[in-house]
Protein backbone atom coordinates (compact mmCIF):
# COMPACT_ATOMS: atom_id res chain seq x y z
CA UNK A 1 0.00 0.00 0.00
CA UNK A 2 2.97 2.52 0.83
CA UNK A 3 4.48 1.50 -2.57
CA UNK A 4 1.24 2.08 -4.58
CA UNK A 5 0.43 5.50 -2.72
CA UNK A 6 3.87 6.92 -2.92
CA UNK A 7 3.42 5.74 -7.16
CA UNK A 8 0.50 7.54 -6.86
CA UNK A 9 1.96 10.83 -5.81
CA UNK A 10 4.95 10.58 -8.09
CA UNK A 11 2.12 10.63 -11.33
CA UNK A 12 1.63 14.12 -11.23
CA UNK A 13 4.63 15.01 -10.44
CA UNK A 14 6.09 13.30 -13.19
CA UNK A 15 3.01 14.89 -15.34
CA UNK A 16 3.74 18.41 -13.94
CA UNK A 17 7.55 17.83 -15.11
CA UNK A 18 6.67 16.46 -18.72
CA UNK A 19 4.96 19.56 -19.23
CA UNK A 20 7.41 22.04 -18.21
CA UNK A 21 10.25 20.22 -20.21
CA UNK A 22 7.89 20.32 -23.06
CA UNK A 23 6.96 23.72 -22.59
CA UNK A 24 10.91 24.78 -22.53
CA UNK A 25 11.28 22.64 -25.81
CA UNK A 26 8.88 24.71 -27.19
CA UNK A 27 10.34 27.93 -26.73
CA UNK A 28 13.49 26.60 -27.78
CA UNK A 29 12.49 25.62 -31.17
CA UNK A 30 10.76 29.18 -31.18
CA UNK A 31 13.83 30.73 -30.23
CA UNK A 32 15.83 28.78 -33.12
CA UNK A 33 13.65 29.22 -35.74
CA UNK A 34 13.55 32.91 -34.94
CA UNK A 35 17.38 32.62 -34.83
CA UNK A 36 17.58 30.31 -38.05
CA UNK A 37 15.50 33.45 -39.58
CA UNK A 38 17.74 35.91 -39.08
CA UNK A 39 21.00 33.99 -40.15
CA UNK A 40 19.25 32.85 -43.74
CA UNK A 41 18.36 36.83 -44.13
CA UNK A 42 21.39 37.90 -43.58
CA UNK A 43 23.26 35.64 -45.46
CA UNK A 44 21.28 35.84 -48.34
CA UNK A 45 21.53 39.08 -48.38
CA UNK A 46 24.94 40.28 -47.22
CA UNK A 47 26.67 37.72 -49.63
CA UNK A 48 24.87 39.14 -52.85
CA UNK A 49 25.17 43.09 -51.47
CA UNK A 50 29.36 42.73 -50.30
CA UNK A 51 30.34 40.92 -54.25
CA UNK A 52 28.41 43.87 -55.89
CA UNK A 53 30.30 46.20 -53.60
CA UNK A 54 33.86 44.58 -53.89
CA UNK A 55 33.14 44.36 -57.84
CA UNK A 56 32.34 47.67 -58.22
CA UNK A 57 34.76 49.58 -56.23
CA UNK A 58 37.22 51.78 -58.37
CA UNK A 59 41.04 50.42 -58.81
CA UNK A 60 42.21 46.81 -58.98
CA UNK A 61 39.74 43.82 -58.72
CA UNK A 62 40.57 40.43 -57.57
CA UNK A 63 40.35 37.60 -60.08
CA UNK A 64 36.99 35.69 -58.87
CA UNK A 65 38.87 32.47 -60.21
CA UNK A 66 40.97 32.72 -57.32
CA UNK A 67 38.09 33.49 -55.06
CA UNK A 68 36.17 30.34 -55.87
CA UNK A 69 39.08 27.95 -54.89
CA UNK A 70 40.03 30.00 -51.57
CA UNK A 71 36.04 29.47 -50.51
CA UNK A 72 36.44 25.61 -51.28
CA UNK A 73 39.90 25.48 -49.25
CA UNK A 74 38.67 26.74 -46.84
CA UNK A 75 35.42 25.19 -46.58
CA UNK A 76 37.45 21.64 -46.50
CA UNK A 77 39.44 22.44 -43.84
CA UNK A 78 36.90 23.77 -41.58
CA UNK A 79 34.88 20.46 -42.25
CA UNK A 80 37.90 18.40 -41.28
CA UNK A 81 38.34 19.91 -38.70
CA UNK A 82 35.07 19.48 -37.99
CA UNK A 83 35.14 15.66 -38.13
CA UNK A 84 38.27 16.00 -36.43
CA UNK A 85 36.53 16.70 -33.36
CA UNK A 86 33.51 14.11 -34.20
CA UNK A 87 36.31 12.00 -33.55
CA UNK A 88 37.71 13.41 -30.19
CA UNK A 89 41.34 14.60 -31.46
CA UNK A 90 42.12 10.69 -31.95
CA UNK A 91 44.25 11.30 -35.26
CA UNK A 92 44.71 7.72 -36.21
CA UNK A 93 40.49 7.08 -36.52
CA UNK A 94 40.25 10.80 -37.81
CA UNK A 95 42.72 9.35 -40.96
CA UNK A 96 41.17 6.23 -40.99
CA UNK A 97 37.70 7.87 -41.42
CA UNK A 98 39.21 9.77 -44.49
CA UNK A 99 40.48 6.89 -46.06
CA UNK A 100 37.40 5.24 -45.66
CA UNK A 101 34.87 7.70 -46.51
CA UNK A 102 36.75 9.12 -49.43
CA UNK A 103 39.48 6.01 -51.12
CA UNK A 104 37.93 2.59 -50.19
CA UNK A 105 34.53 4.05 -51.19
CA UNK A 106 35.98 5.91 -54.14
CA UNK A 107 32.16 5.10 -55.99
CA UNK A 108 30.26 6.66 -53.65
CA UNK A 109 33.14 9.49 -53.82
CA UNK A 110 33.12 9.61 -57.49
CA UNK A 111 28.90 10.64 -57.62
CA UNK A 112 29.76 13.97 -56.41
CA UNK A 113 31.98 15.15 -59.23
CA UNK A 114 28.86 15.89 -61.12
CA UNK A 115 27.24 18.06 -58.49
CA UNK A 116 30.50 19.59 -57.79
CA UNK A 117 31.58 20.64 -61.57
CA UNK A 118 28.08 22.28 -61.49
CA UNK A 119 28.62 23.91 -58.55
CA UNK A 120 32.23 25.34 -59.26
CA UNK A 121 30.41 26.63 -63.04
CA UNK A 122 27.83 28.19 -60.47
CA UNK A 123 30.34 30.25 -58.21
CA UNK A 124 31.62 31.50 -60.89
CA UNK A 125 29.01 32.80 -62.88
CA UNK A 126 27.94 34.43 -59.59
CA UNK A 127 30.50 36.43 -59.40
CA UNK A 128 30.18 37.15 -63.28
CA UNK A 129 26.45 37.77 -62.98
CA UNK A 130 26.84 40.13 -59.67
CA UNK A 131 29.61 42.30 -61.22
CA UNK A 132 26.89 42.88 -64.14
CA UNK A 133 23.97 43.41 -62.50
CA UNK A 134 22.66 45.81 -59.65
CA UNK A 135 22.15 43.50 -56.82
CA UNK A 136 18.37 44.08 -56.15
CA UNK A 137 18.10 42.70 -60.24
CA UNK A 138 20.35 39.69 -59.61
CA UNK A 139 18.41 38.87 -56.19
CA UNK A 140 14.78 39.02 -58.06
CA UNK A 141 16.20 37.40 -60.87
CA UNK A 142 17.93 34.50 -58.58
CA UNK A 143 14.97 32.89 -57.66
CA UNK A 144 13.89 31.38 -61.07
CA UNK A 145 16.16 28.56 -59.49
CA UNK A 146 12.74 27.45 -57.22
CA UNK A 147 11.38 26.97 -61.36
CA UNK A 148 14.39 24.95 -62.44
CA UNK A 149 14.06 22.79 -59.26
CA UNK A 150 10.81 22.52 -59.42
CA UNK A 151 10.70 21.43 -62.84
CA UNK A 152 14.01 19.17 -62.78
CA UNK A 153 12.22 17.61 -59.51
CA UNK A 154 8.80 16.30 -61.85
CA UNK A 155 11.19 15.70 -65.02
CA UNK A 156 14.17 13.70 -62.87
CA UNK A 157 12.25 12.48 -59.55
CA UNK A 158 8.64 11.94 -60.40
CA UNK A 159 7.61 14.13 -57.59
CA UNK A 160 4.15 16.10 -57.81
CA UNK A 161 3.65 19.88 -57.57
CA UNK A 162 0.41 21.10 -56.04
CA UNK A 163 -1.87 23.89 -57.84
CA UNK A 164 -0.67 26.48 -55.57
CA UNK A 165 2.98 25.54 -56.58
CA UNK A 166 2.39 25.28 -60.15
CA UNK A 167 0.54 28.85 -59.58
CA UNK A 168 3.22 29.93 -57.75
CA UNK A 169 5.95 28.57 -60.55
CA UNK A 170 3.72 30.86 -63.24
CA UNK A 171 3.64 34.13 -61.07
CA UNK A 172 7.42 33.62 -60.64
CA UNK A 173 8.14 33.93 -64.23
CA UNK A 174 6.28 36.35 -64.76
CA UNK A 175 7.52 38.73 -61.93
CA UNK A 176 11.07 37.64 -63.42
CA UNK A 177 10.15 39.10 -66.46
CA UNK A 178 8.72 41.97 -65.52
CA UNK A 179 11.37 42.94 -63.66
CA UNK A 180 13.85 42.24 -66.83
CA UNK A 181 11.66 44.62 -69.04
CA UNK A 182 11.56 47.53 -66.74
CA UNK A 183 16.19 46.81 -66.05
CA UNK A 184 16.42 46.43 -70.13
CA UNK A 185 14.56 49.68 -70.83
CA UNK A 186 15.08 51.91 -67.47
CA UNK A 187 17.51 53.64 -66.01
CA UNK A 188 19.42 50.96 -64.54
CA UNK A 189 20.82 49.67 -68.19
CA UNK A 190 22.28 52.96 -68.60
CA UNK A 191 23.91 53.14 -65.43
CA UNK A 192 25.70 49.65 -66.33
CA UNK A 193 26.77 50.93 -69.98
CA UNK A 194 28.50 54.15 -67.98
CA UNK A 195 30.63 51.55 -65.50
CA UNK A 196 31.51 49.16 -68.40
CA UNK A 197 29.27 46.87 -67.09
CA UNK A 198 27.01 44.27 -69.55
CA UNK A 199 23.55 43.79 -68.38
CA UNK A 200 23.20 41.08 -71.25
CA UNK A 201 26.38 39.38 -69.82
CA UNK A 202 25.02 39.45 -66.41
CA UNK A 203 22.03 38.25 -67.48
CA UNK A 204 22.94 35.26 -68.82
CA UNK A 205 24.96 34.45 -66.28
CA UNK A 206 22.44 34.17 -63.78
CA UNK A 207 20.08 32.18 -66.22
CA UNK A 208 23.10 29.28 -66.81
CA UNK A 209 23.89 29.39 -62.70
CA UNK A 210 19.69 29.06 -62.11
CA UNK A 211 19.84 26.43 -64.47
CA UNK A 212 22.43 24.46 -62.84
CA UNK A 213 21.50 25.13 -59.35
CA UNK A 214 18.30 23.70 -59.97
CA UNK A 215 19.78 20.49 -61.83
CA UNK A 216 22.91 20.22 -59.38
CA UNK A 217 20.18 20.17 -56.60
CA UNK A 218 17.73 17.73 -57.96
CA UNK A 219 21.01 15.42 -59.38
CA UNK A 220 22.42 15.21 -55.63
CA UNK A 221 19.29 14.59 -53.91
CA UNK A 222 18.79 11.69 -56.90
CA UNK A 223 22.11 9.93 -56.71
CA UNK A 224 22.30 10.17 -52.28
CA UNK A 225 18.92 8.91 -51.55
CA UNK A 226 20.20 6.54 -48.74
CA UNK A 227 23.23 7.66 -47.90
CA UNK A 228 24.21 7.88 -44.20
CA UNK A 229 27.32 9.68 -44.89
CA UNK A 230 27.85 13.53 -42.74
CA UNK A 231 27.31 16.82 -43.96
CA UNK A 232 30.68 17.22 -42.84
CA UNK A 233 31.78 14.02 -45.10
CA UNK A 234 29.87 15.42 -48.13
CA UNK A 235 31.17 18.65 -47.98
CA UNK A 236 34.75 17.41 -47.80
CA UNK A 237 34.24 15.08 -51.12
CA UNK A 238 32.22 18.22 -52.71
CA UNK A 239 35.34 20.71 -51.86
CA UNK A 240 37.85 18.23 -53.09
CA UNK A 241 36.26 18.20 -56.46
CA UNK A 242 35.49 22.07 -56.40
CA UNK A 243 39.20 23.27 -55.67
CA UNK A 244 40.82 20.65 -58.48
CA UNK A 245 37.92 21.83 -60.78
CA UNK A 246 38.37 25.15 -59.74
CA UNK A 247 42.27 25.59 -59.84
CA UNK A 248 41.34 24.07 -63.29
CA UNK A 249 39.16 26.76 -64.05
CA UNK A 250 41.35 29.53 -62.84
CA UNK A 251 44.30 28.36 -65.01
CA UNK A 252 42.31 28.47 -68.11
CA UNK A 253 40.52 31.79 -67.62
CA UNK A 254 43.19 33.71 -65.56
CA UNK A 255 46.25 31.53 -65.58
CA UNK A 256 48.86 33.78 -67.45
CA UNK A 257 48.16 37.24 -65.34
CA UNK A 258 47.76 35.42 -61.88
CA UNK A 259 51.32 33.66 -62.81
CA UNK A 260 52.21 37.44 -63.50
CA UNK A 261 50.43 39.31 -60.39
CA UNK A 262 50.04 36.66 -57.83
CA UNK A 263 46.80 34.50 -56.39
CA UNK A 264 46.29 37.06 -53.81
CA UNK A 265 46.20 40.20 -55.91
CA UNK A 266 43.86 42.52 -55.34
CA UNK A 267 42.67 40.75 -51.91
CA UNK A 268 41.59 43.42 -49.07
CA UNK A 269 39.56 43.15 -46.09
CA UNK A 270 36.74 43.19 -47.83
CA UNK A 271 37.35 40.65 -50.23
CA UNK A 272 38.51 38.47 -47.08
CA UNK A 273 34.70 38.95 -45.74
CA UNK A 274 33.26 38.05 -49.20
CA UNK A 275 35.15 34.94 -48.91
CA UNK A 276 34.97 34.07 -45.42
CA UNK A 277 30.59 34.52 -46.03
CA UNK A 278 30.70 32.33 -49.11
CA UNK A 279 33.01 29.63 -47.61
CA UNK A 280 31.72 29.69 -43.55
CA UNK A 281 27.79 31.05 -44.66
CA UNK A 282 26.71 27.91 -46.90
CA UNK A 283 28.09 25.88 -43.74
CA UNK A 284 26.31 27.83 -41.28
CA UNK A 285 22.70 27.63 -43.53
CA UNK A 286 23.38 23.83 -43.57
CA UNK A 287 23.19 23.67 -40.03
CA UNK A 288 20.31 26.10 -39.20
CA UNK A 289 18.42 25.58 -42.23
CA UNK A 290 17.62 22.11 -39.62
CA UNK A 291 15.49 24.28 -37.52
CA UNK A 292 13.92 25.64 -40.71
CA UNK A 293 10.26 24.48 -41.86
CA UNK A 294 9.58 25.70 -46.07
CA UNK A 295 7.87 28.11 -44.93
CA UNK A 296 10.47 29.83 -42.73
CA UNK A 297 12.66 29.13 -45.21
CA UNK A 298 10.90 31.08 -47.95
CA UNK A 299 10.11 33.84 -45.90
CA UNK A 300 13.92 34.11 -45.25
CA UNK A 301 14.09 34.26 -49.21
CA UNK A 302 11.52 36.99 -49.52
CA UNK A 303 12.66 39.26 -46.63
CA UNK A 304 16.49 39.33 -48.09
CA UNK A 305 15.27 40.18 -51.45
CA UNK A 306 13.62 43.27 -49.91
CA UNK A 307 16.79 43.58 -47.45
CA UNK A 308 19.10 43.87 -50.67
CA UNK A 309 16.32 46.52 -52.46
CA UNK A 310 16.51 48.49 -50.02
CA UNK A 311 20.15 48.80 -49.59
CA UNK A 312 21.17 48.79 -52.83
CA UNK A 313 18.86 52.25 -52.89
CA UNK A 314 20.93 53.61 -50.58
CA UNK A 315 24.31 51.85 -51.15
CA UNK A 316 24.32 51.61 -55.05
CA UNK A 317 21.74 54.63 -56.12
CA UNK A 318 19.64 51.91 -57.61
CA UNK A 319 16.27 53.11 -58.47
CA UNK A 320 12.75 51.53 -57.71
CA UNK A 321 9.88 52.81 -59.81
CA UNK A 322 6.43 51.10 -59.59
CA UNK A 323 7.00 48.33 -62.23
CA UNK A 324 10.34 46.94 -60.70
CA UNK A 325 8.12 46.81 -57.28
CA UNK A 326 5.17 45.22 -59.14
CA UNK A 327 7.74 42.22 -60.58
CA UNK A 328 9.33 42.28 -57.09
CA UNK A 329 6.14 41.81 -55.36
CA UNK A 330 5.40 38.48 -57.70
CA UNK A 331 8.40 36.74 -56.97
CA UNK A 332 8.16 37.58 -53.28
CA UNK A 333 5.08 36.23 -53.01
CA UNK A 334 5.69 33.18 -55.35
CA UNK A 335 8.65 32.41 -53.15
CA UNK A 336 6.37 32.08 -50.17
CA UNK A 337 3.47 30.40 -52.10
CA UNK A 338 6.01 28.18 -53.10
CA UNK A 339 6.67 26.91 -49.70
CA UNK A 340 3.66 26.16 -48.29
CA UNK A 341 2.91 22.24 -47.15
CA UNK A 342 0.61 20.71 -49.43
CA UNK A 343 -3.18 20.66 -48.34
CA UNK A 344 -3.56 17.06 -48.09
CA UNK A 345 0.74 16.64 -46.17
CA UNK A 346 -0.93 19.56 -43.32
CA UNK A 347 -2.60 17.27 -41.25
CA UNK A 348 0.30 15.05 -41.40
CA UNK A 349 2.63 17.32 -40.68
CA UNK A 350 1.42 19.23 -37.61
CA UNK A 351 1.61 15.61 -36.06
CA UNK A 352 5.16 14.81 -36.68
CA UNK A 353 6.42 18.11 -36.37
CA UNK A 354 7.64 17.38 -32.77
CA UNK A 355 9.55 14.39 -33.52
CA UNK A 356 11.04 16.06 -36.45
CA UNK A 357 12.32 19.20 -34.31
CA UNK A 358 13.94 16.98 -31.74
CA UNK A 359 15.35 14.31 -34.76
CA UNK A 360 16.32 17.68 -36.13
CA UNK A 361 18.13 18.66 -33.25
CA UNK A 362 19.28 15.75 -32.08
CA UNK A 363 21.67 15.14 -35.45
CA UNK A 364 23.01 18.83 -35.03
CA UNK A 365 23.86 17.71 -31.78
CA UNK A 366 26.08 14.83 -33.50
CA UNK A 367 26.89 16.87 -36.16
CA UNK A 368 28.95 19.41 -33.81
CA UNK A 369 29.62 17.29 -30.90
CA UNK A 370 32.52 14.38 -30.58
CA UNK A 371 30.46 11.51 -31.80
CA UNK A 372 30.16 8.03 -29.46
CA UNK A 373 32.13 4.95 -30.89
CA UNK A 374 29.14 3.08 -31.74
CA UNK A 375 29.65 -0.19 -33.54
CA UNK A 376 27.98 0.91 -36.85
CA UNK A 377 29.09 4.56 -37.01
CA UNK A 378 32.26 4.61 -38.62
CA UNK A 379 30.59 2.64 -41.39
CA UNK A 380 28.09 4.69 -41.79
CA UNK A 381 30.17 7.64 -42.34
């Protein structure tokens, strides 16, 4: 009877306590997606504004070539260092990982040149595109890469679009375009002919890099269905490809006047930042964009695209008249269209979105913290 009673007072006790913890989870998650938020805007946005900037600043420019490959070095050493801690400083497993992961498995290594030959093309034309185009243009013009995905998704994947999305995919376009006919015949083309700058040029820069984005995207997700490899692990293969493709790249386009001026020329502090954002800011979306539902995510997408408007009025003299704001306003609403759950996934889920939040945060957990020496792990990875 004592045993039973005191059982019986521990219940709501025990109740009480599973609230409270759930209650603090809550907020949590609140406080990360609010977080997750602000890092997306600001990397969207900051990345696209500081290129224009360093691109259009008066004297000698950097070669972008060079840029590219510093971003991938650096982005595979922070990753290895990175697993390096996974694997509690022990050297010997840290190499043996490596070897594992990248040589023995030299298959599964060997899928991501694809992806990563695309992606190396796409950094580059980036740069290309945002030295051609006022930033506000290129960030509008950007998100036709939600309309390559989509469509490489049905074409590649066999996955189904809902009306809104399809509605959403038309309104994109066609706030795309708008905004092209108001840059080709306003103010802003003129601007671009005075600072040697081709607006053609920069257009189709962006077009190839939405293009490949959207394939490069679809093509990874295709060929690592199952995979139980890291982030980490992936982004070390990806980078190993990138900076041989990209050294490649560099030598062909700017070979003869970097063997002449240097890799570093025309590096300053600003150029550093650039970097550091594109090399340490896709890392640092990979792991927040975890706490990130679609709709979060393009919310983050719309809010940077008015971020970068508005300082490119200020920063750049870019000018806003009622037809850029009209084609604006369709792709910023597209973009959030676009990432609402499907009406007959809602039900389903609202119900798992508490698992997923703490599955969520339980492999960000891993994915920064020294990981046990479970039997199956190493494999795995």
């Amino acid at each position: 009877m004592m045993i039973m009673a005191a059982a019986g007072t521990e219940s709501p006790n025990k109740s009480t306590e599973d609230k409270t913890s759930a209650r603090r989870q809550n907020e949590v998650n609140r406080k990360l997606k609010y977080i997750s938020l602000a890092i997306l805007v600001i990397q969207n946005a900051s990345l696209i504004l500081s290129i224009r900037y360093v691109r259009t600043l008066p004297g000698d420019h950097f070669y972008t070539t060079s840029a590219v490959v510093m971003a991938e070095v650096l982005k595979v050493f922070t990753c290895l260092v990175i697993v390096l801690i996974q694997e509690r400083g022990n050297v010997k497993s840290f190499v043996s990982l490596l070897y594992d992961s990248i040589v023995i498995q030299y298959l599964d290594t060997l899928k991501l040149a694809v992806p990563s030959l695309i992606y190396t093309l796409q950094n580059n034309l980036q740069y290309v595109a945002i030295s051609n185009l006022p930033a506000a243009t290129f960030q509008v013009t950007y998100q036709l890469k939600i309309l390559t995905t989509a469509l490489f998704s049905v074409l590649m994947l066999r996955k189904s679009l809902s009306k809104i999305q399809w509605i959403s995919l038309v309104l994109l376009f066609a706030g795309v375009a708008i905004v092209q006919v108001e840059q080709e015949g306003g103010k802003q083309k003129e601007a671009l002919t005075s600072t040697n700058q081709s607006y053609f040029k920069g257009l189709v820069s962006v077009i190839i890099s939405c293009l490949s984005s959207g394939f490069a995207g679809v093509y990874f997700e295709k060929i690592l269905k199952g995979s139980s490899a890291s982030v980490w692990m992936r982004n070390i293969q990806l980078g190993i490809f990138g900076t041989v493709l990209g050294l490649l790249g560099m030598w062909w386009n700017d070979g003869a006047a970097i063997a002449e001026k240097g890799f570093l020329f025309g590096y300053t502090p600003m150029v550093w930042g650039v970097i550091f954002n594109q090399a340490f800011g896709g890392l640092l979306v990979a792991v927040v964009v975890k706490y990130a539902d679609n709709i979060l995510k393009g919310f983050a997408t719309s809010f940077s695209i008015i971020v970068s408007t508005i300082t490119s009025v200020y920063l750049f003299g870019f000018h806003v008249d009622l037809i850029f704001t009209l084609g604006a306003g369709l792709v910023i609403g597209a973009v959030y269209m676009y990432s609402l759950p499907k009406p007959n996934a809602s039900t389903s889920s609202t119900s798992t979105s508490s698992s997923s939040h703490s599955k969520g945060g339980d492999s960000e957990l891993e994915a920064f913290l020294p990981n046990p020496k479970a039997p199956g792990m190493k494999k795995g990875n």
